[in-house]
C-alpha atoms as a PDB file:
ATOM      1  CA  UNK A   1      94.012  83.783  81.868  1.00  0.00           C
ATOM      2  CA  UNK A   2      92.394  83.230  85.390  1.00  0.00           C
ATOM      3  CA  UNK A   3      89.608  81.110  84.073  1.00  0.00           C
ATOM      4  CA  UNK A   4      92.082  79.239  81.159  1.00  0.00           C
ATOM      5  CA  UNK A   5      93.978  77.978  84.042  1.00  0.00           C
ATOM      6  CA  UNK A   6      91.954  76.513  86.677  1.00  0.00           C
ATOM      7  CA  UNK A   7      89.883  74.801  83.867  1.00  0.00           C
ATOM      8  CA  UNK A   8      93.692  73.275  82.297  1.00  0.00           C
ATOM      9  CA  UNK A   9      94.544  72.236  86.142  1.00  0.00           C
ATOM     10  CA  UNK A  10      91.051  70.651  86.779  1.00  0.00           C
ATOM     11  CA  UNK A  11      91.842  68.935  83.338  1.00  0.00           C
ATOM     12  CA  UNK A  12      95.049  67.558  84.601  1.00  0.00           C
ATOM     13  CA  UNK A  13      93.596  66.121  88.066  1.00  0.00           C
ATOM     14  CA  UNK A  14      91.372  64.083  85.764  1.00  0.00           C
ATOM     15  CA  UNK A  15      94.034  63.102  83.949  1.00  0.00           C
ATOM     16  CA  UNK A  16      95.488  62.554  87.357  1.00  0.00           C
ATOM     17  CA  UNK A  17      92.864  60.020  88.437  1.00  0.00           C
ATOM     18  CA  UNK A  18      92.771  57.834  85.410  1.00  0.00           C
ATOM     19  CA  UNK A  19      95.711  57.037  83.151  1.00  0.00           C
ATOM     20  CA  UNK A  20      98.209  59.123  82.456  1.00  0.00           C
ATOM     21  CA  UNK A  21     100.683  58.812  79.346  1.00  0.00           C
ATOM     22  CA  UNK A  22     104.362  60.401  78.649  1.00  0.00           C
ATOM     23  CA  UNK A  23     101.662  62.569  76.111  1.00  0.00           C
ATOM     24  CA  UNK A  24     100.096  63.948  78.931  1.00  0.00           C
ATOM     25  CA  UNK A  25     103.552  64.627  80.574  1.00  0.00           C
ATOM     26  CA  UNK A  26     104.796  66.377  77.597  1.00  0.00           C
ATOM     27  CA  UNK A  27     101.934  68.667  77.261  1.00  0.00           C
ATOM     28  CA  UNK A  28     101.768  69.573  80.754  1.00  0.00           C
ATOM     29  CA  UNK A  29     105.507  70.545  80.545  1.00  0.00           C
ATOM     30  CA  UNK A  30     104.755  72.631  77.483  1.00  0.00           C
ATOM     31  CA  UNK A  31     101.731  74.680  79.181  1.00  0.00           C
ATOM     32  CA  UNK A  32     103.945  75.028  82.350  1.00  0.00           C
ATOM     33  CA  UNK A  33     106.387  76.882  80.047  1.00  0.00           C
ATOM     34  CA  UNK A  34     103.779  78.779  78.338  1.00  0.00           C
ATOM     35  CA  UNK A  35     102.539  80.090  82.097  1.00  0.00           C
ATOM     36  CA  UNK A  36     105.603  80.997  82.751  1.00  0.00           C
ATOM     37  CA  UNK A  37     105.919  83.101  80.158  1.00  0.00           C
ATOM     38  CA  UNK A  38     102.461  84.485  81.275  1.00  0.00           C
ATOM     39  CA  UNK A  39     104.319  84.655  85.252  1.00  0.00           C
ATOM     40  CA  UNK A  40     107.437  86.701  83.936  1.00  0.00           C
ATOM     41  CA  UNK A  41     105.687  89.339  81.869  1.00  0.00           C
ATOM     42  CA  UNK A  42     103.013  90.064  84.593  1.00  0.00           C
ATOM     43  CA  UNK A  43     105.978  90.678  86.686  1.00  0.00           C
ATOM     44  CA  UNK A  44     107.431  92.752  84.407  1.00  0.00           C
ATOM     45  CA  UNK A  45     104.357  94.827  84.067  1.00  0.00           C
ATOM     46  CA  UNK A  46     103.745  95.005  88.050  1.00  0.00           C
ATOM     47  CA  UNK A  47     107.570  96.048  88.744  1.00  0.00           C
ATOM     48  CA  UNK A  48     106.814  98.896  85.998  1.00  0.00           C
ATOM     49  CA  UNK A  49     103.590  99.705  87.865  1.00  0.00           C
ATOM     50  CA  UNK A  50     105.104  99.914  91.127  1.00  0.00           C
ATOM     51  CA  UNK A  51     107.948 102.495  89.324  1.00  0.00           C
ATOM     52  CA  UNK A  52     105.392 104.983  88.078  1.00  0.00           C
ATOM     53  CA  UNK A  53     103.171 104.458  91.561  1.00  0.00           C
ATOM     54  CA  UNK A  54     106.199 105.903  92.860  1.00  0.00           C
ATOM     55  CA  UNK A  55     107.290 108.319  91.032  1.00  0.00           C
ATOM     56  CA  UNK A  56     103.858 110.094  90.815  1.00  0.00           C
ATOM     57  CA  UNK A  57     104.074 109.586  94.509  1.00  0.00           C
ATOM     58  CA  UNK A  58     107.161 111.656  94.188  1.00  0.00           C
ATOM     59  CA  UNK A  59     105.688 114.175  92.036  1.00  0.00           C
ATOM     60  CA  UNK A  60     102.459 114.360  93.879  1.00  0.00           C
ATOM     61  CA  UNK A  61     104.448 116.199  96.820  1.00  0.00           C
ATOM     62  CA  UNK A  62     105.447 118.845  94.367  1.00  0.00           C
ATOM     63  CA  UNK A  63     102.382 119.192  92.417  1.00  0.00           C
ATOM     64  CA  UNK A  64      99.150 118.361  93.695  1.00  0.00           C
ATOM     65  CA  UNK A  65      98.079 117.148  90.227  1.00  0.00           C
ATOM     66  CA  UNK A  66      99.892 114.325  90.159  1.00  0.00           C
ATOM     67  CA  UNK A  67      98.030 112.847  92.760  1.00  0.00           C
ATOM     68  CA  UNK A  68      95.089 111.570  90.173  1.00  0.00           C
ATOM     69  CA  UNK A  69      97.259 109.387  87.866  1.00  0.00           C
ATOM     70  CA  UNK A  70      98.962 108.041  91.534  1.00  0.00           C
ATOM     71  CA  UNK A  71      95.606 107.091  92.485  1.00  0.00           C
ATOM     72  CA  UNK A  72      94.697 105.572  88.953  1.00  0.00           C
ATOM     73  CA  UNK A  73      98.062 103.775  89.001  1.00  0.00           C
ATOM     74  CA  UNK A  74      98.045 102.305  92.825  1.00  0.00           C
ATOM     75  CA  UNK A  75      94.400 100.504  92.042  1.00  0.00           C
ATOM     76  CA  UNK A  76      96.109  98.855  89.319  1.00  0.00           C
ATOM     77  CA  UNK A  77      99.202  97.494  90.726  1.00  0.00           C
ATOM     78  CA  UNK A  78      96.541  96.294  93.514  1.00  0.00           C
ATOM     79  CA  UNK A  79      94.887  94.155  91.173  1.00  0.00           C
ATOM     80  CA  UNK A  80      98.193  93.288  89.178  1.00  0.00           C
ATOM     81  CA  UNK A  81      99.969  92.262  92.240  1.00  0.00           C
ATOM     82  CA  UNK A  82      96.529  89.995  93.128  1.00  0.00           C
ATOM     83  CA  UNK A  83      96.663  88.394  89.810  1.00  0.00           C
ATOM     84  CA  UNK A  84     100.513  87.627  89.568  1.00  0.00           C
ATOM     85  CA  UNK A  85     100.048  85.833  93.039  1.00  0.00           C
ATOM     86  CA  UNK A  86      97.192  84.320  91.224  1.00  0.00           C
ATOM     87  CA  UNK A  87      99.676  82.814  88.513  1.00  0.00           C
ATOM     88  CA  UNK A  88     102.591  82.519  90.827  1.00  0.00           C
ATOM     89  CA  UNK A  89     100.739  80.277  92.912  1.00  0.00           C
ATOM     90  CA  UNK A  90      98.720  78.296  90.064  1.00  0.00           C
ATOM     91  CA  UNK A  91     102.285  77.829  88.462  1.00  0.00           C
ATOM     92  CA  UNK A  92     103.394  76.006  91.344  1.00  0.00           C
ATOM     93  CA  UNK A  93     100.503  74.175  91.990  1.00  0.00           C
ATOM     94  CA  UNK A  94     101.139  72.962  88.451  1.00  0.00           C
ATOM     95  CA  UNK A  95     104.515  71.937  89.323  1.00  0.00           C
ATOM     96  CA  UNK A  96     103.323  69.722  91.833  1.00  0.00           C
ATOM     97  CA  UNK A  97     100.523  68.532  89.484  1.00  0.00           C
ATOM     98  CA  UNK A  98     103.775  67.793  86.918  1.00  0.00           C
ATOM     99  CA  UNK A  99     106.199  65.727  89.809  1.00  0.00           C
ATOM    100  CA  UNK A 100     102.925  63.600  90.572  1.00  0.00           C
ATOM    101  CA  UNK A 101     102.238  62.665  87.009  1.00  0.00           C
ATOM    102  CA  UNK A 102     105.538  62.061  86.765  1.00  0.00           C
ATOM    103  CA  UNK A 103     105.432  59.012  89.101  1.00  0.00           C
ATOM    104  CA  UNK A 104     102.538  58.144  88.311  1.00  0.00           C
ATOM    105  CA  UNK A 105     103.868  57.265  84.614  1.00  0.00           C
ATOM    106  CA  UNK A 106     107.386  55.507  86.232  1.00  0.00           C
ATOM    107  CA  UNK A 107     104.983  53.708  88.827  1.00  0.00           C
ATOM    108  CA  UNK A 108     103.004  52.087  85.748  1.00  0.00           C
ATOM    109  CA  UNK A 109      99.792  54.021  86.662  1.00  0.00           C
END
């Protein structure tokens, strides 16, 4: 998804520097959507991360054992917390991208 991205946003700051139709404007809103979509499930998937880090946390003060799938389970929210900043951030970087287009078009390009 990382790479997908910053390959669709360098598209659109070509688009950006030539001329830009209500096509481009469209599309742009659609993908924004779509990335989104993308935004809210990674969140969804980090907040569940961060509720089983903790509760083997929990259960790793009883039980020793529980320790290993705490460890296993903090690395990945580490890296799913990086990567939903990733998209967070790209997704409003996009939304700039979007209000610029946007008078770009109503300025006549």
């Amino acid at each position: 998804m990382r790479k997908y991205m910053e390959e669709y946003t360098e598209e659109v700051l070509t688009k950006l520097k030539g001329k830009v139709t209500k096509e481009d404007l469209e599309e742009l809103k659609l993908k924004i959507t779509y990335f989104q979509h993308e935004r809210l499930i990674h969140l969804l998937v980090t907040i569940a991360f961060a509720i089983f880090t903790v509760i083997f946390l929990c259960l790793g003060m009883i039980s020793y054992v529980f320790l290993i799938p705490f460890t296993s389970f903090i690395i990945f929210l580490i890296f799913y917390i990086l990567h939903y900043f990733f998209l967070e951030n790209h997704v409003q970087y996009l939304y700039r991208l979007y209000d610029e287009m946007k008078a770009k078009l109503k300025g006549g390009n």
